[in-house]
N, C-alpha and C. Protein backbone atom coordinates (compact mmCIF):
# COMPACT_ATOMS: atom_id res chain seq x y z
N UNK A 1 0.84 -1.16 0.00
CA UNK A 1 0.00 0.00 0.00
C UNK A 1 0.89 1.22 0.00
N UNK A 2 0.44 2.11 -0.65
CA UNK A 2 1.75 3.25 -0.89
C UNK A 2 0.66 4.43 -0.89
N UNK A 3 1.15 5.41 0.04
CA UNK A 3 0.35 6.79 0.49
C UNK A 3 1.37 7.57 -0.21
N UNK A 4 -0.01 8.88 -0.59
CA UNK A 4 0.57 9.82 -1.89
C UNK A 4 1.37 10.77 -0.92
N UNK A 5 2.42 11.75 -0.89
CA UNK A 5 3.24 12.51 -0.44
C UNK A 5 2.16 13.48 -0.20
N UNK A 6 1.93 14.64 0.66
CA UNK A 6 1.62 15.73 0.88
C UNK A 6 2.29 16.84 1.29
N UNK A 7 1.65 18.04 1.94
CA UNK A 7 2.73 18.73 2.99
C UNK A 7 2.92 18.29 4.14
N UNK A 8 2.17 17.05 4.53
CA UNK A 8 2.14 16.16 5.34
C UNK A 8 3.34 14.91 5.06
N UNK A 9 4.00 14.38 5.87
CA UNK A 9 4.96 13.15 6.19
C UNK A 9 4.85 12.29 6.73
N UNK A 10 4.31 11.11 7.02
CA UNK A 10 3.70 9.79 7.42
C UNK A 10 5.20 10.06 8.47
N UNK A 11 5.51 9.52 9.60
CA UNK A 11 6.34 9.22 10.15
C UNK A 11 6.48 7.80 10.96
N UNK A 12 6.71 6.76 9.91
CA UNK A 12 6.35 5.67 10.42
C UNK A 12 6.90 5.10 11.72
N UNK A 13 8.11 5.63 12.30
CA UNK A 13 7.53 5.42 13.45
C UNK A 13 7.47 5.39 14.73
N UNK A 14 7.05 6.89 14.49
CA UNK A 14 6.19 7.46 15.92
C UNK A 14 4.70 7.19 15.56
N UNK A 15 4.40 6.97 14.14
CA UNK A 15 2.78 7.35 14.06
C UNK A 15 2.18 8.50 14.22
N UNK A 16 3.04 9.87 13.67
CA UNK A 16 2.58 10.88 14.00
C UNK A 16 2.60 11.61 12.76
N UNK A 17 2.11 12.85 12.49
CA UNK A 17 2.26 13.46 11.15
C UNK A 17 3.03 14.92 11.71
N UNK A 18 3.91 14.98 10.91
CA UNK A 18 4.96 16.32 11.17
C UNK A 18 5.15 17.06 9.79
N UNK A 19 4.55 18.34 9.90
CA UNK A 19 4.43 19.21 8.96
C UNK A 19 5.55 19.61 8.10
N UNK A 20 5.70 19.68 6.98
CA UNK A 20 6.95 20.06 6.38
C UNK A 20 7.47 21.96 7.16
N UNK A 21 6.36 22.39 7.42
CA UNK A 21 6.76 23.48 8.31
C UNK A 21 7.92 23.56 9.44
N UNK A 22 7.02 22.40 10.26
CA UNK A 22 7.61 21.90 11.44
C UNK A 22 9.03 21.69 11.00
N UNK A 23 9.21 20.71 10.43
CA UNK A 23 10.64 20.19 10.72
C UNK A 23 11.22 21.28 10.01
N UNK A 24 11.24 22.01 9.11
CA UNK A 24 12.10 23.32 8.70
C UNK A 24 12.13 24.11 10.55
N UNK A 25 11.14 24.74 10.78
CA UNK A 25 11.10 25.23 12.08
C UNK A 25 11.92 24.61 12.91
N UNK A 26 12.42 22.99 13.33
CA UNK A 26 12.87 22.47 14.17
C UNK A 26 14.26 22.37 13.83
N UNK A 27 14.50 22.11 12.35
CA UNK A 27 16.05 22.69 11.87
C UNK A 27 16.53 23.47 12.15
N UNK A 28 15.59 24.40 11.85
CA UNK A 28 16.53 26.16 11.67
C UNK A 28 16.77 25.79 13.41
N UNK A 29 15.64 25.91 14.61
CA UNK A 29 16.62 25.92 15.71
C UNK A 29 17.39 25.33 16.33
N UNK A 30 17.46 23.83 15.74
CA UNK A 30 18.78 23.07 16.11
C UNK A 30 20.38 23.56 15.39
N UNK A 31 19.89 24.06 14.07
CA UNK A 31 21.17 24.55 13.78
C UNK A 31 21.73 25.92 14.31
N UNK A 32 20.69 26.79 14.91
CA UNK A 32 21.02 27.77 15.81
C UNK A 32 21.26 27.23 16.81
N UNK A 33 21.14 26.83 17.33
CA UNK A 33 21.92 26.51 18.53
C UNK A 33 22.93 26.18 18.50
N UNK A 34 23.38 25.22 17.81
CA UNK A 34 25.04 24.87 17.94
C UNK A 34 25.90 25.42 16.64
N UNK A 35 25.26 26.62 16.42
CA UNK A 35 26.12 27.46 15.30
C UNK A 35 26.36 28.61 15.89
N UNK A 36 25.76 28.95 17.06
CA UNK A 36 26.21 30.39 17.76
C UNK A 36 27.57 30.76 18.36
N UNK A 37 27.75 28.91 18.39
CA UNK A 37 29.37 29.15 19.16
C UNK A 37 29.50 29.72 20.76
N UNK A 38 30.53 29.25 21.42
CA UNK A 38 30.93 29.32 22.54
C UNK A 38 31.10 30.64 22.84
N UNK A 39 29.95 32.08 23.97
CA UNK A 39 30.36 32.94 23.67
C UNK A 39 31.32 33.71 25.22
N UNK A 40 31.66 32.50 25.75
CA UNK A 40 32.03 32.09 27.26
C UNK A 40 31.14 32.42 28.57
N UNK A 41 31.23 32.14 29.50
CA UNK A 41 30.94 32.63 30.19
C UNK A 41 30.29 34.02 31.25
N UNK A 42 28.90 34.40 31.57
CA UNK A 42 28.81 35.86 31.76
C UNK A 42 30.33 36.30 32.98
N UNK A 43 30.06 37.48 32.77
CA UNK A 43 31.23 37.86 33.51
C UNK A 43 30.57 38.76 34.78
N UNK A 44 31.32 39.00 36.02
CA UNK A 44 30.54 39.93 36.86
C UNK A 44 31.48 41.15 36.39
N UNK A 45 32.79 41.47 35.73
CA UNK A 45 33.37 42.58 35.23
C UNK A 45 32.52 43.85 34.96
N UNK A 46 32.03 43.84 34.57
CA UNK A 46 30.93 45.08 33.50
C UNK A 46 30.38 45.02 34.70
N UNK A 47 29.91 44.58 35.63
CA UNK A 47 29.15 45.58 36.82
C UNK A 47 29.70 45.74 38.04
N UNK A 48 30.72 45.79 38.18
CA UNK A 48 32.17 46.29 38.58
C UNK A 48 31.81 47.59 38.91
N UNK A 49 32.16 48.56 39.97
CA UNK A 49 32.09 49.71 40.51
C UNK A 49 33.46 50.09 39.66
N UNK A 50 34.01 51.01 39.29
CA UNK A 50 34.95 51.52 38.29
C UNK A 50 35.63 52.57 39.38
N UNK A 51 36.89 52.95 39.27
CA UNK A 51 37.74 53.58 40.08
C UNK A 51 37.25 54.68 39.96
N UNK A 52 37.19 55.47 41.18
CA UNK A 52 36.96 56.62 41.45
C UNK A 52 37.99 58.08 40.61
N UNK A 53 37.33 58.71 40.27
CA UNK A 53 38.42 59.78 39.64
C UNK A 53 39.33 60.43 40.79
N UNK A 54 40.27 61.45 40.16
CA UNK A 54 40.99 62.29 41.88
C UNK A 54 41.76 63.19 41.63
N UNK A 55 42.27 64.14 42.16
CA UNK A 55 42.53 65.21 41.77
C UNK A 55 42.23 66.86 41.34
N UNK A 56 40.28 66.56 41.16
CA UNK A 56 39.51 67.45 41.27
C UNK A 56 39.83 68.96 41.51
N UNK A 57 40.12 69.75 40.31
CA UNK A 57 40.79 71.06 40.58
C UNK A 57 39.64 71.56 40.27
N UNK A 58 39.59 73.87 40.77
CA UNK A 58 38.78 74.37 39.76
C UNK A 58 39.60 75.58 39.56
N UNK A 59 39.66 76.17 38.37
CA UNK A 59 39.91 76.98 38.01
C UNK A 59 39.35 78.33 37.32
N UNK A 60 38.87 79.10 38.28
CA UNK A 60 38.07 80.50 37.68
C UNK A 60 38.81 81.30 36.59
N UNK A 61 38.02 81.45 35.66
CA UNK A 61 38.18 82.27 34.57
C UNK A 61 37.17 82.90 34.07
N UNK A 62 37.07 84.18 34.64
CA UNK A 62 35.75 85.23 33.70
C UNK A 62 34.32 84.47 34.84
N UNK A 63 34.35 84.47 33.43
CA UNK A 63 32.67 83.43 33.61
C UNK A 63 32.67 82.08 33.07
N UNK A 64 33.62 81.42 33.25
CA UNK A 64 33.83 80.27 33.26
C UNK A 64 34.50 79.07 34.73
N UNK A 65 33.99 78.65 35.10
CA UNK A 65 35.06 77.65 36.29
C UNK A 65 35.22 76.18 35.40
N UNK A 66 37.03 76.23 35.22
CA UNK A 66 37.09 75.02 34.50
C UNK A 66 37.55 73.76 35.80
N UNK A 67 36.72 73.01 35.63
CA UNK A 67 37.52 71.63 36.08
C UNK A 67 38.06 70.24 35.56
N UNK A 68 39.25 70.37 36.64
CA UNK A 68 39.82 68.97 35.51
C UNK A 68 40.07 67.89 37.32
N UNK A 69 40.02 67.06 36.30
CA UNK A 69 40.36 65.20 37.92
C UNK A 69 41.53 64.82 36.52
N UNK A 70 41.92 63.57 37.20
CA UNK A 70 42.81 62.76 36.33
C UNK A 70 42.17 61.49 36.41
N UNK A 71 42.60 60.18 35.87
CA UNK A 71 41.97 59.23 35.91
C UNK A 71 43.11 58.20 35.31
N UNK A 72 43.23 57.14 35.74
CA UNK A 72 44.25 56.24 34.69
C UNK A 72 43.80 55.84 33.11
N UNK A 73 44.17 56.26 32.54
CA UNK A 73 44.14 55.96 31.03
C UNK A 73 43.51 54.13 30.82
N UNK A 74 44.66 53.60 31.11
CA UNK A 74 44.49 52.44 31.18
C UNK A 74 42.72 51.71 31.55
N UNK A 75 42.68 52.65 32.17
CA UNK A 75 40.59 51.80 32.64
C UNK A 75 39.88 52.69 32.28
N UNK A 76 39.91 53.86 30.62
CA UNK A 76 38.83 54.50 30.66
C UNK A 76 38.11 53.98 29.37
N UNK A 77 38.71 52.47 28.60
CA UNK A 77 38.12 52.06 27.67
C UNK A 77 36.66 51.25 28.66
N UNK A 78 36.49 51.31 29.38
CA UNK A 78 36.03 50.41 30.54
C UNK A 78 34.50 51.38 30.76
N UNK A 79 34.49 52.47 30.10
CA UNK A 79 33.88 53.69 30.63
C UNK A 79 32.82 54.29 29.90
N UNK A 80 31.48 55.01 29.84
CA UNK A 80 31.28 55.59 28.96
C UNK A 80 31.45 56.57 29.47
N UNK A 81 31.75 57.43 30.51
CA UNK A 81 31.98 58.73 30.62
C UNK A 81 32.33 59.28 32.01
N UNK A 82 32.40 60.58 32.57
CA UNK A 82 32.74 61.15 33.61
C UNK A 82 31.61 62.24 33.96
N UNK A 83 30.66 61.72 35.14
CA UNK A 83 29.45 62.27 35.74
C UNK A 83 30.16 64.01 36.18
N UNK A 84 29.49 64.92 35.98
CA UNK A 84 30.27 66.32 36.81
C UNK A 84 28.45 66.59 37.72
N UNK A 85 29.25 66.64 38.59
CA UNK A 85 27.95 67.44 39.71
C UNK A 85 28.34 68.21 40.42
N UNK A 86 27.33 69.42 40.50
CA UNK A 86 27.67 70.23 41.61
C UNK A 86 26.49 70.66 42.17
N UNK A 87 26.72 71.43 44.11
CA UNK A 87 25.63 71.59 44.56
C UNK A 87 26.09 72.97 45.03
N UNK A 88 24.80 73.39 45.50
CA UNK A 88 24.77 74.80 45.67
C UNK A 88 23.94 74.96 47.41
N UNK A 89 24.79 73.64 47.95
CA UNK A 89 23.61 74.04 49.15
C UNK A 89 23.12 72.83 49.45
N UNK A 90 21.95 72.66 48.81
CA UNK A 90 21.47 71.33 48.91
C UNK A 90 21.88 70.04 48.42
N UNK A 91 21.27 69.08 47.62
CA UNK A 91 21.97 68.37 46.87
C UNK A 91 22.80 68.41 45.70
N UNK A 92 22.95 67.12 45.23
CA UNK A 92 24.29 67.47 44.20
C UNK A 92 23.28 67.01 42.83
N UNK A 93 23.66 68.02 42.20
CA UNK A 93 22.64 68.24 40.62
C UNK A 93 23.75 67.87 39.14
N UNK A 94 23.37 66.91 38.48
CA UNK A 94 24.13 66.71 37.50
C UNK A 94 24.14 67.59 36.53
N UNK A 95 25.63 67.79 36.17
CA UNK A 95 25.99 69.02 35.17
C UNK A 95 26.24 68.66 33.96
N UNK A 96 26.38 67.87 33.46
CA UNK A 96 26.62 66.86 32.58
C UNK A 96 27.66 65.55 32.47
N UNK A 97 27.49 64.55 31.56
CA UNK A 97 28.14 63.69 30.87
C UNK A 97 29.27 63.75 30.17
N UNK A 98 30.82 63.74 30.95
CA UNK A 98 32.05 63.77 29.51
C UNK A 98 32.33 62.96 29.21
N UNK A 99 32.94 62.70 28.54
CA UNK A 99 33.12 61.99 26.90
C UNK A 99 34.64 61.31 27.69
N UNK A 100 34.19 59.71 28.19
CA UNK A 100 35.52 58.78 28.75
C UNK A 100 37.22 58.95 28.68
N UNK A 101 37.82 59.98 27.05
CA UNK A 101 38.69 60.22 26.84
C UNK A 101 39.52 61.85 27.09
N UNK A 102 38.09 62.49 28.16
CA UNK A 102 38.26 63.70 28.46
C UNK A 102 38.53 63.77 30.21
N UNK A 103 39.31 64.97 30.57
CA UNK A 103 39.54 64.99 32.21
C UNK A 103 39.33 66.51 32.53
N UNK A 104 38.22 66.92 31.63
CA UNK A 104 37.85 68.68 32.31
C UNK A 104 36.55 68.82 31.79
N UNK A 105 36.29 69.79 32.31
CA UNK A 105 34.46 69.74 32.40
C UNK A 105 34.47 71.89 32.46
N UNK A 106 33.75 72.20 31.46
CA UNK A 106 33.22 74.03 31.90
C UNK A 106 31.98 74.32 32.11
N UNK A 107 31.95 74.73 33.78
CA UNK A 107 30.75 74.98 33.96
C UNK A 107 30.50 76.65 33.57
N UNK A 108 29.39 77.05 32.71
CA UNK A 108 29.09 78.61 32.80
C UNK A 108 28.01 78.89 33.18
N UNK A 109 27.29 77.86 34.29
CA UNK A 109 26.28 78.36 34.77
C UNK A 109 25.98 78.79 36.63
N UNK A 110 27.55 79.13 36.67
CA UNK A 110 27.39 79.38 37.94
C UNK A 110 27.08 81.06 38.69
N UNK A 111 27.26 81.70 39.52
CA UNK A 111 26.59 83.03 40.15
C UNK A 111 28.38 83.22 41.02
N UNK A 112 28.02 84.54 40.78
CA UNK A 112 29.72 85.24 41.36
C UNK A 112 29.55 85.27 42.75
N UNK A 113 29.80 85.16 43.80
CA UNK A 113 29.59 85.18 45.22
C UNK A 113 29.06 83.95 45.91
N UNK A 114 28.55 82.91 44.81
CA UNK A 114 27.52 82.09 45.32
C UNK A 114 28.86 80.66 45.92
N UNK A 115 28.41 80.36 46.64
CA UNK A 115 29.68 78.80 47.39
C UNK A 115 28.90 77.29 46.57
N UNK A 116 29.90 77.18 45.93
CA UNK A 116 29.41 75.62 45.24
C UNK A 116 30.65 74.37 45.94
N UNK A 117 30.11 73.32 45.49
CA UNK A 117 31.00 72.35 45.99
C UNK A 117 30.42 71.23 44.71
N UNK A 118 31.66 70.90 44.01
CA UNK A 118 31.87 70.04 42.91
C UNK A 118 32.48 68.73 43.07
N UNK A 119 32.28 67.71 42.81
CA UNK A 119 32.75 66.52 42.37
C UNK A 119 32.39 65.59 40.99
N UNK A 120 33.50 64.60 40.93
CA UNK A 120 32.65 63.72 39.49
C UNK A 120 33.16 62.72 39.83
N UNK A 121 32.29 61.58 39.20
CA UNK A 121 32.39 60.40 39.00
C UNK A 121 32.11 59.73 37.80
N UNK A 122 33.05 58.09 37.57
CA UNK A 122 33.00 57.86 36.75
C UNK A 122 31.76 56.92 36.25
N UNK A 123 31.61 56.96 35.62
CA UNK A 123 30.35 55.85 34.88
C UNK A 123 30.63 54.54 34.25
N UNK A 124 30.26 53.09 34.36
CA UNK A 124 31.21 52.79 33.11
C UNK A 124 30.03 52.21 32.23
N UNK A 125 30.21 51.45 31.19
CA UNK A 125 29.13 50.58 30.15
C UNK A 125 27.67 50.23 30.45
N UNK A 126 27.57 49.76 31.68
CA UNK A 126 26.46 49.42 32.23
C UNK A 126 25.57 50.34 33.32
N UNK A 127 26.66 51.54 33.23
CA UNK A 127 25.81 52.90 34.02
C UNK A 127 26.18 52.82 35.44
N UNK A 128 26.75 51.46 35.58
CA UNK A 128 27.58 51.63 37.47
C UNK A 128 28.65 53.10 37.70
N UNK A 129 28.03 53.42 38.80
CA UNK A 129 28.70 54.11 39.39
C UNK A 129 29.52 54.56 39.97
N UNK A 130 30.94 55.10 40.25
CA UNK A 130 32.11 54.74 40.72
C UNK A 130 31.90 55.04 42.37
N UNK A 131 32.82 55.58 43.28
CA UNK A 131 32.78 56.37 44.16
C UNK A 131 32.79 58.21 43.83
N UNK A 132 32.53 58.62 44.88
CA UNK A 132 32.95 60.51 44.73
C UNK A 132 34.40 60.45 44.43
N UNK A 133 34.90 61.57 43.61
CA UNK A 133 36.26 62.25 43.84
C UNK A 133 36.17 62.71 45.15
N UNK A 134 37.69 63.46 45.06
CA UNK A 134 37.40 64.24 46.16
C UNK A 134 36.05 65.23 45.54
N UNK A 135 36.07 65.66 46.83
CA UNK A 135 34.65 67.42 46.81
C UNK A 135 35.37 68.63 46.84
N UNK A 136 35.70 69.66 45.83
CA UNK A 136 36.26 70.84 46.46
C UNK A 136 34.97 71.94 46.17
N UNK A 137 35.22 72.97 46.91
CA UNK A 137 34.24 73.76 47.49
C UNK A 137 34.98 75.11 46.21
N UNK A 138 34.29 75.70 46.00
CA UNK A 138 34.71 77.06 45.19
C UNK A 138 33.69 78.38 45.41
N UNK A 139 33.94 79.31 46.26
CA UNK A 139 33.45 80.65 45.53
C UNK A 139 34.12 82.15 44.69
N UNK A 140 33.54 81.65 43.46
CA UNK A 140 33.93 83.16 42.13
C UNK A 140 34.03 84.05 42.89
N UNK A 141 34.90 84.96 43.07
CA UNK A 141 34.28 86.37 43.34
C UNK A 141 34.59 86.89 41.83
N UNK A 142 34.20 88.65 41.41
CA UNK A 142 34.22 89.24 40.54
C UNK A 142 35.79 89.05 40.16
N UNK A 143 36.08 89.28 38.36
CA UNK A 143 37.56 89.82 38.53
C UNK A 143 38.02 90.91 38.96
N UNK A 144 39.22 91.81 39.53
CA UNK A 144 39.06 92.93 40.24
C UNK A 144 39.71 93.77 38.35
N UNK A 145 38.98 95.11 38.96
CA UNK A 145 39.43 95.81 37.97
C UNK A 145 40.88 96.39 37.31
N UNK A 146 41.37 96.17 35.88
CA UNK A 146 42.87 96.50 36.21
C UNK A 146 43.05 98.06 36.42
N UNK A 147 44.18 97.95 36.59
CA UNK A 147 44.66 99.01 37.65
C UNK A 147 44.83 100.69 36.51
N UNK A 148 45.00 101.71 37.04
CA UNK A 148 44.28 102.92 35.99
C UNK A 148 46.18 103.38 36.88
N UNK A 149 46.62 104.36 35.59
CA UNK A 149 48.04 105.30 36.05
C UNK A 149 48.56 105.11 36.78
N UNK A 150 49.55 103.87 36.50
CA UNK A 150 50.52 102.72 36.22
C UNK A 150 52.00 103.65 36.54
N UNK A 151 52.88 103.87 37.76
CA UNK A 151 53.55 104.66 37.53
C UNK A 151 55.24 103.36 37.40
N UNK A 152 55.87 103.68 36.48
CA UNK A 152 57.26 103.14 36.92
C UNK A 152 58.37 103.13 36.00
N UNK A 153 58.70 102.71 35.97
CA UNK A 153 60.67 103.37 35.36
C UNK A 153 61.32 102.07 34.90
N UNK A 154 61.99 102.00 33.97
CA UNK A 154 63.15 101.15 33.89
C UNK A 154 64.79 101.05 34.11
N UNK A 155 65.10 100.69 34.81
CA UNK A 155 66.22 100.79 35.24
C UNK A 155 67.06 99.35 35.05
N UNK A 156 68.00 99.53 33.90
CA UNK A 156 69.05 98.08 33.71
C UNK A 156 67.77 96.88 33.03
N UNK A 157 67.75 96.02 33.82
CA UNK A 157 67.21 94.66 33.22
C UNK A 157 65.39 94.77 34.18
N UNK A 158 65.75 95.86 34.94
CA UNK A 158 64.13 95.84 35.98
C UNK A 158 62.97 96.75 35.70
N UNK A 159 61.86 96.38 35.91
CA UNK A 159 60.93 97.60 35.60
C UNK A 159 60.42 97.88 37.75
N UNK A 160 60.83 98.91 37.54
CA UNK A 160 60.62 99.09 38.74
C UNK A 160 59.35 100.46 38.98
N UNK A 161 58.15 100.16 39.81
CA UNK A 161 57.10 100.87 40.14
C UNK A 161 57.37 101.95 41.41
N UNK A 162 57.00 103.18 41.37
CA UNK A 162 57.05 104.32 42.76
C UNK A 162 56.55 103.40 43.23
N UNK A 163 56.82 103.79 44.56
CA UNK A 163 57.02 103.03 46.20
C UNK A 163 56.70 101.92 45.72
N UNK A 164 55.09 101.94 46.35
CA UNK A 164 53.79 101.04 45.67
C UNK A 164 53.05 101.52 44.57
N UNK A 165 52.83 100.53 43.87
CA UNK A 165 51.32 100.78 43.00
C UNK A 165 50.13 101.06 43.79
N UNK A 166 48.97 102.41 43.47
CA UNK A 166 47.97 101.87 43.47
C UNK A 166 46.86 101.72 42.63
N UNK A 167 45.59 101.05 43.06
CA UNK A 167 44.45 100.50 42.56
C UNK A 167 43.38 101.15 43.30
N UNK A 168 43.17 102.27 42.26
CA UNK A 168 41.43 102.75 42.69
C UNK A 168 41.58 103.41 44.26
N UNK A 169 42.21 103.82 44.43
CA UNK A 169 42.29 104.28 45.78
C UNK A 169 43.31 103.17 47.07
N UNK A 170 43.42 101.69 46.60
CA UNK A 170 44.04 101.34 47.87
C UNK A 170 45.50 101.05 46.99
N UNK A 171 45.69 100.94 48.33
CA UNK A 171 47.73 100.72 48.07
C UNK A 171 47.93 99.06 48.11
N UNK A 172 48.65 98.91 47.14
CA UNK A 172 49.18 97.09 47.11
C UNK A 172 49.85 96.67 48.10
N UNK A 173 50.06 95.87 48.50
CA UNK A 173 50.52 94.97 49.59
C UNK A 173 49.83 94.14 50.17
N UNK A 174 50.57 93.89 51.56
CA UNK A 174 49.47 92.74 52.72
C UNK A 174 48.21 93.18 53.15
N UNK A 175 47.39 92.39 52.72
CA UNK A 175 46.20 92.41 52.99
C UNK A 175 45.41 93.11 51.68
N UNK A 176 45.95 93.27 50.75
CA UNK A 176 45.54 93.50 49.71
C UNK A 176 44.96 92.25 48.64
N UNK A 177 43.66 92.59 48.14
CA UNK A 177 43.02 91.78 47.19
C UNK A 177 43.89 91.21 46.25
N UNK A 178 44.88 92.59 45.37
CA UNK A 178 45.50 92.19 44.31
C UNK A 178 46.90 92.42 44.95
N UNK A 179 47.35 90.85 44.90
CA UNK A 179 49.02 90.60 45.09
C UNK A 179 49.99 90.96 44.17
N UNK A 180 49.82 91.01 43.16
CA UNK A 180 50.71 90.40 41.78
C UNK A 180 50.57 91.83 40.89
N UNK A 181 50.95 92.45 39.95
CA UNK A 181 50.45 92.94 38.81
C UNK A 181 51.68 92.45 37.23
N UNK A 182 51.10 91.16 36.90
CA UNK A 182 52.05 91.35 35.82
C UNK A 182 52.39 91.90 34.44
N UNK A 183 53.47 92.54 33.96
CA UNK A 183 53.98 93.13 33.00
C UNK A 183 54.77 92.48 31.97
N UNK A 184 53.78 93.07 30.58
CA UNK A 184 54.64 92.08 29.58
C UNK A 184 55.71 93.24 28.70
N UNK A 185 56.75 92.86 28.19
CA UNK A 185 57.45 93.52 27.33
C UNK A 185 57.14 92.95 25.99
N UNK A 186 56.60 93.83 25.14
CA UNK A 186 56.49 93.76 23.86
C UNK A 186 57.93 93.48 22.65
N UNK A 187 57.82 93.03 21.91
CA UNK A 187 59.25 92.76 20.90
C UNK A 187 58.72 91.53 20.05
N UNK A 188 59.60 90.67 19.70
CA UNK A 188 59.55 89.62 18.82
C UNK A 188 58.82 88.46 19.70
N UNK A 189 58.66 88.81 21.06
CA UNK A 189 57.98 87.84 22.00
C UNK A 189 57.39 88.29 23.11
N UNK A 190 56.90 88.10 23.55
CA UNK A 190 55.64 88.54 24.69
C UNK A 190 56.35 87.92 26.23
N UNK A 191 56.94 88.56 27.20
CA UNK A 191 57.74 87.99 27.92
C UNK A 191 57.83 89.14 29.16
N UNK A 192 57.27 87.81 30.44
CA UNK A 192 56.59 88.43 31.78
C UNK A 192 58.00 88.69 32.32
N UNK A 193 57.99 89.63 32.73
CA UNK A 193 59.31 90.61 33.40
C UNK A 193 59.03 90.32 35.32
């Protein structure tokens, strides 16, 4: 006795009928499976707390406070980036996201007089969190104004100023705002005397 072929398959014997669907369906995932290959073991690495940054400077300029941390090179492929936060008081408010191959951050949204306290941390692939840097504390004040009829002389290799300089009415020295006043000589190079 001989049965005509269909999309049907006599399977003599289980006694069952298995769809030409089916067994395509049951191929394709047996051969996925042992064609994906060995892709080892999960790892607990990637959710790994990531080294803390350190070094945390700030540096006022204008209306800018730049900060820079350092970080080992070596573990920032490990990373997607460097968290910057700062607080003003209360909590600590994220300032943005840098870019894993960067170690400075410009904030221009801060207030001249106002006391902030900054830190960052690192982030890595999976969004874990490192520890704090250190925290340093910063308040801007204004830049002071430069100084108006500048009196002084050159003598030999020195530029030398009457007594003291002053600024706006006060006299330079101890206890004075402005310590420093530096002077450039003009020529083929720009060079602090």
């Amino acid at each position: 006795m001989s049965y005509a072929l269909s999309p049907e398959v006599h399977n003599a014997r289980s006694g069952c009928f298995v769809s030409r669907v089916t067994r395509y369906v049951l191929l394709f995932i047996f051969v996925f499976t042992i064609s994906c290959g060995k892709k080892g073991p999960p790892t607990i690495k990637a959710y790994e707390k990531p080294q803390a940054p350190s070094g945390l400077t700030a540096y006022h300029r204008e209306d800018k406070m730049i900060l820079a941390w350092s970080y080992p090179n070596n573990l920032r492929s490990g990373l997607k980036g460097f968290e910057v936060l700062r607080s003003g008081g209360s909590g600590f408010e994220r300032l943005g996201l840098v870019n894993n191959s960067q170690s400075s951050f410009v904030d221009e949204t801060f207030k001249l007089d106002d006391t902030y306290n900054y830190k960052v941390v690192a982030q890595n692939q999976k969004g874990v969190l490192s520890n704090d840097s250190n925290i340093i504390t910063v308040t801007p004040k204004p830049v002071p104004r430069a100084p108006e009829n500048i009196r002084f002389f050159v003598k030999g290799d020195g530029i030398f100023t009457s007594p003291r300089m002053c600024c706006h009415g006060r006299v330079l020295g101890r206890g004075s705002a402005i310590t420093s006043i530096k002077l450039l000589r003009k020529g083929n190079t720009q060079k602090a005397l």
